[in-house]
N, C-alpha and C. Protein backbone atom coordinates (compact mmCIF):
# COMPACT_ATOMS: atom_id res chain seq x y z
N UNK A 1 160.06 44.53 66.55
CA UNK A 1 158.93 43.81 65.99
C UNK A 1 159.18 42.30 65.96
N UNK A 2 160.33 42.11 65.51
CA UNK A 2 160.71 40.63 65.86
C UNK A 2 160.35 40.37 67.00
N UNK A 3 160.67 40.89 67.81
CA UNK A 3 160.48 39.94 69.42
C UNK A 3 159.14 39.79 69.45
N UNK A 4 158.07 40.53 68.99
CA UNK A 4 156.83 40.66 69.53
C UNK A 4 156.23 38.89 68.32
N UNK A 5 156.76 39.03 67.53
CA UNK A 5 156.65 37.67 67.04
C UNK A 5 157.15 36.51 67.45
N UNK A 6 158.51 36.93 68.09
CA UNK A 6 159.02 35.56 68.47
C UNK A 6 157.86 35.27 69.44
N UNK A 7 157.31 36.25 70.51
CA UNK A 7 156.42 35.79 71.55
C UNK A 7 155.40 35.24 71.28
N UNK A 8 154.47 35.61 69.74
CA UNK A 8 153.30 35.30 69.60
C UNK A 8 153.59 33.58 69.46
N UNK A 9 154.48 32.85 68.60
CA UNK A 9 155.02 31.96 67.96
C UNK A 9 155.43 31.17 69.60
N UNK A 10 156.31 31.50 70.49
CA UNK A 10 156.13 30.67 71.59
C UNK A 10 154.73 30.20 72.07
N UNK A 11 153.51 31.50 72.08
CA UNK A 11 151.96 30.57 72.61
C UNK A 11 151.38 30.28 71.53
N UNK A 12 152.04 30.35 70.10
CA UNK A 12 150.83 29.61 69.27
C UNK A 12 151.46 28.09 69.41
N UNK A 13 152.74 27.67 69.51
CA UNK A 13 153.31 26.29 69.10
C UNK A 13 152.53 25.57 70.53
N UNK A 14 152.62 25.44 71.66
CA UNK A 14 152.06 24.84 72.36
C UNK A 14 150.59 24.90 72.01
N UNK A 15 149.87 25.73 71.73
CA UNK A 15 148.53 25.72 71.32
C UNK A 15 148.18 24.77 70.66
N UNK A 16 148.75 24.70 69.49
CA UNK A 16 148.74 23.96 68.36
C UNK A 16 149.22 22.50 68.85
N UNK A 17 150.19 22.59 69.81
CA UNK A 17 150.36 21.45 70.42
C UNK A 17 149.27 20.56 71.08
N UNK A 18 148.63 21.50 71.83
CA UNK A 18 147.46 20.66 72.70
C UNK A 18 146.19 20.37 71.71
N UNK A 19 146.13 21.20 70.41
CA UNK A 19 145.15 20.55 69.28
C UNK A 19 145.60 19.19 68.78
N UNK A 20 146.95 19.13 68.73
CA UNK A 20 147.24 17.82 68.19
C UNK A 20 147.17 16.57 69.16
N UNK A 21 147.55 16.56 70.78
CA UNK A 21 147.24 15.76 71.43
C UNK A 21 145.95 15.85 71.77
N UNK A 22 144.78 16.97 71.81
CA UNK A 22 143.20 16.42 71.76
C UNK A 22 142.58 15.35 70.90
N UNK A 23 143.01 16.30 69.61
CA UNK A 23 142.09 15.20 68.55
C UNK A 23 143.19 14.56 67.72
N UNK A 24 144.24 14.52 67.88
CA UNK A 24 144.99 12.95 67.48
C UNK A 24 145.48 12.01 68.16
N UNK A 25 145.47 12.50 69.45
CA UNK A 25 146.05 11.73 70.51
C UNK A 25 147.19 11.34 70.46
N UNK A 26 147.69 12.22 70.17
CA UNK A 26 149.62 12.17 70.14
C UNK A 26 150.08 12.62 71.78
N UNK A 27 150.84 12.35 72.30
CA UNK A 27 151.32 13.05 73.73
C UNK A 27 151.96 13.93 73.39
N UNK A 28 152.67 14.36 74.20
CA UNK A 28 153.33 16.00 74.28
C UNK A 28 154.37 15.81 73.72
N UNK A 29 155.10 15.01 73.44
CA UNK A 29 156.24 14.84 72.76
C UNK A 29 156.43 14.40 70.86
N UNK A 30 155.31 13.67 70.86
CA UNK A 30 154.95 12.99 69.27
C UNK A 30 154.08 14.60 69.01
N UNK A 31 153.51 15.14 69.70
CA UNK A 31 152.76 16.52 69.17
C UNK A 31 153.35 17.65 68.66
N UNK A 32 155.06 17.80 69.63
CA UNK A 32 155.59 18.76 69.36
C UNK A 32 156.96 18.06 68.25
N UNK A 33 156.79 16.93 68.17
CA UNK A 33 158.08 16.71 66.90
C UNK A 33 157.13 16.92 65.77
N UNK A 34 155.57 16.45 66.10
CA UNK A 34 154.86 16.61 64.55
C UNK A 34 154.98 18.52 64.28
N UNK A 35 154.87 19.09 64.83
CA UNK A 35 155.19 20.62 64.31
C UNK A 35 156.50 20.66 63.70
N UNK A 36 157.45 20.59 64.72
CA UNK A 36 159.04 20.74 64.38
C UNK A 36 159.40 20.18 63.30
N UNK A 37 158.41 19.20 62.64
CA UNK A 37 159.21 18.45 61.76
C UNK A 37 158.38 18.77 60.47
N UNK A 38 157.33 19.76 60.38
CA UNK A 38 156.47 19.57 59.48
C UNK A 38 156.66 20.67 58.90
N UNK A 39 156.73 21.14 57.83
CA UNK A 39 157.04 21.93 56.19
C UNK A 39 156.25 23.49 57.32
N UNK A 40 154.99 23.42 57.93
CA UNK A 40 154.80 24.38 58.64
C UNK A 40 155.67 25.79 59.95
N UNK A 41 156.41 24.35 60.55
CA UNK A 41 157.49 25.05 61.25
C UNK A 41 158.40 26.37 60.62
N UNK A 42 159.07 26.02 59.39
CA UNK A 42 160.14 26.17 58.73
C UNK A 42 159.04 27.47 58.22
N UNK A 43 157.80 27.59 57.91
CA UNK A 43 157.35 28.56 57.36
C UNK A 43 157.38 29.64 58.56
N UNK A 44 156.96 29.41 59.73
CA UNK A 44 156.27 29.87 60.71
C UNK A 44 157.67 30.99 61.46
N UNK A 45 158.98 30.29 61.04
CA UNK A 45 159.95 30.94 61.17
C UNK A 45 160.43 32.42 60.67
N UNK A 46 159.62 31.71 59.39
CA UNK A 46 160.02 33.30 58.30
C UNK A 46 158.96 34.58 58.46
N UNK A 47 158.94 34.96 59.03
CA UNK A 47 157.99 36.28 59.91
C UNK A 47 157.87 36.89 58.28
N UNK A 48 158.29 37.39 56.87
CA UNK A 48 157.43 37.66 56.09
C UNK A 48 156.28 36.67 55.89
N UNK A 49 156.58 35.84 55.97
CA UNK A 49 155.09 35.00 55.52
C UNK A 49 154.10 35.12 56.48
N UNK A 50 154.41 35.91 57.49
CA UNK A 50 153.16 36.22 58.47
C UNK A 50 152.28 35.22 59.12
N UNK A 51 152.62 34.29 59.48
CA UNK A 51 152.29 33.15 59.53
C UNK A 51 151.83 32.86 61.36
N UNK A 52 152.42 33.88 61.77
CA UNK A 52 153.03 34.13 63.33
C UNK A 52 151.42 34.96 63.62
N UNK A 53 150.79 35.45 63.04
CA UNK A 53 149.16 36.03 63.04
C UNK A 53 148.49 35.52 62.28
N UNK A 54 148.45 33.86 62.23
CA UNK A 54 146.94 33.12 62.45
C UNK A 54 147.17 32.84 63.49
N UNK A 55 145.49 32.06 63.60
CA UNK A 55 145.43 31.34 65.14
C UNK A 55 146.31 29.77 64.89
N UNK A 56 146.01 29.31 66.64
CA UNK A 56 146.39 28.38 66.32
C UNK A 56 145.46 27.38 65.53
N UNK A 57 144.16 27.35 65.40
CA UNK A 57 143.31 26.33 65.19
C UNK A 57 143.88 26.39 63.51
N UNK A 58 144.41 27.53 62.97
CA UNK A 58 144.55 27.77 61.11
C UNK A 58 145.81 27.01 61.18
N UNK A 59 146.75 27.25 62.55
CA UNK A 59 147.82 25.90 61.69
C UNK A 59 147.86 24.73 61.80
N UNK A 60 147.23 24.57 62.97
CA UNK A 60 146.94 22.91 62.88
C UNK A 60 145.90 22.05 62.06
N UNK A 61 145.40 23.12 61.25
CA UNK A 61 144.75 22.67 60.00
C UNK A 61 145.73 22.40 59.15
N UNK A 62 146.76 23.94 58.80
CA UNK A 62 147.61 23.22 58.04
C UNK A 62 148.68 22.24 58.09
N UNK A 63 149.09 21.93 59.06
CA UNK A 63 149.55 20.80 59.78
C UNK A 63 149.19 19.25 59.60
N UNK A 64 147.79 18.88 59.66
CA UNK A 64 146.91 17.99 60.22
C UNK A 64 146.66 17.52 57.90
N UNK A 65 146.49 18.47 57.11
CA UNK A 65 146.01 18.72 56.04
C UNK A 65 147.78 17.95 55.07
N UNK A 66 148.92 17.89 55.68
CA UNK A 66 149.89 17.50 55.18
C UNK A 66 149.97 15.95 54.88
């Protein structure tokens, strides 16, 4: 079951990536340190918090909302 999360969590982070360079206009690099570095990551890790089944558009709300 883990793995099937680790996979979902590899296509949501780029997802979430290309929301943040649409509408903030961050490039691919300022997009993906703003995840890595944001209180969201660290959640998104811990597979109880289930966090790994929203979409991406729900975390880059919570992301964007920090």
């Amino acid at each position: 079951m883990a793995d099937t999360h680790h996979l979902v969590k590899t296509i949501l982070i780029p997802q979430v990536a290309e929301l943040l360079m649409k509408n903030k206009g961050l490039s691919e690099d300022e997009a993906l340190k703003t995840i890595y570095e944001s209180p969201v990551a660290k959640l998104l890790e811990d597979d109880s918090m289930g966090l790994y089944g929203q979409s991406a558009l729900y975390l880059y709300g919570l992301i964007v909302e920090e």
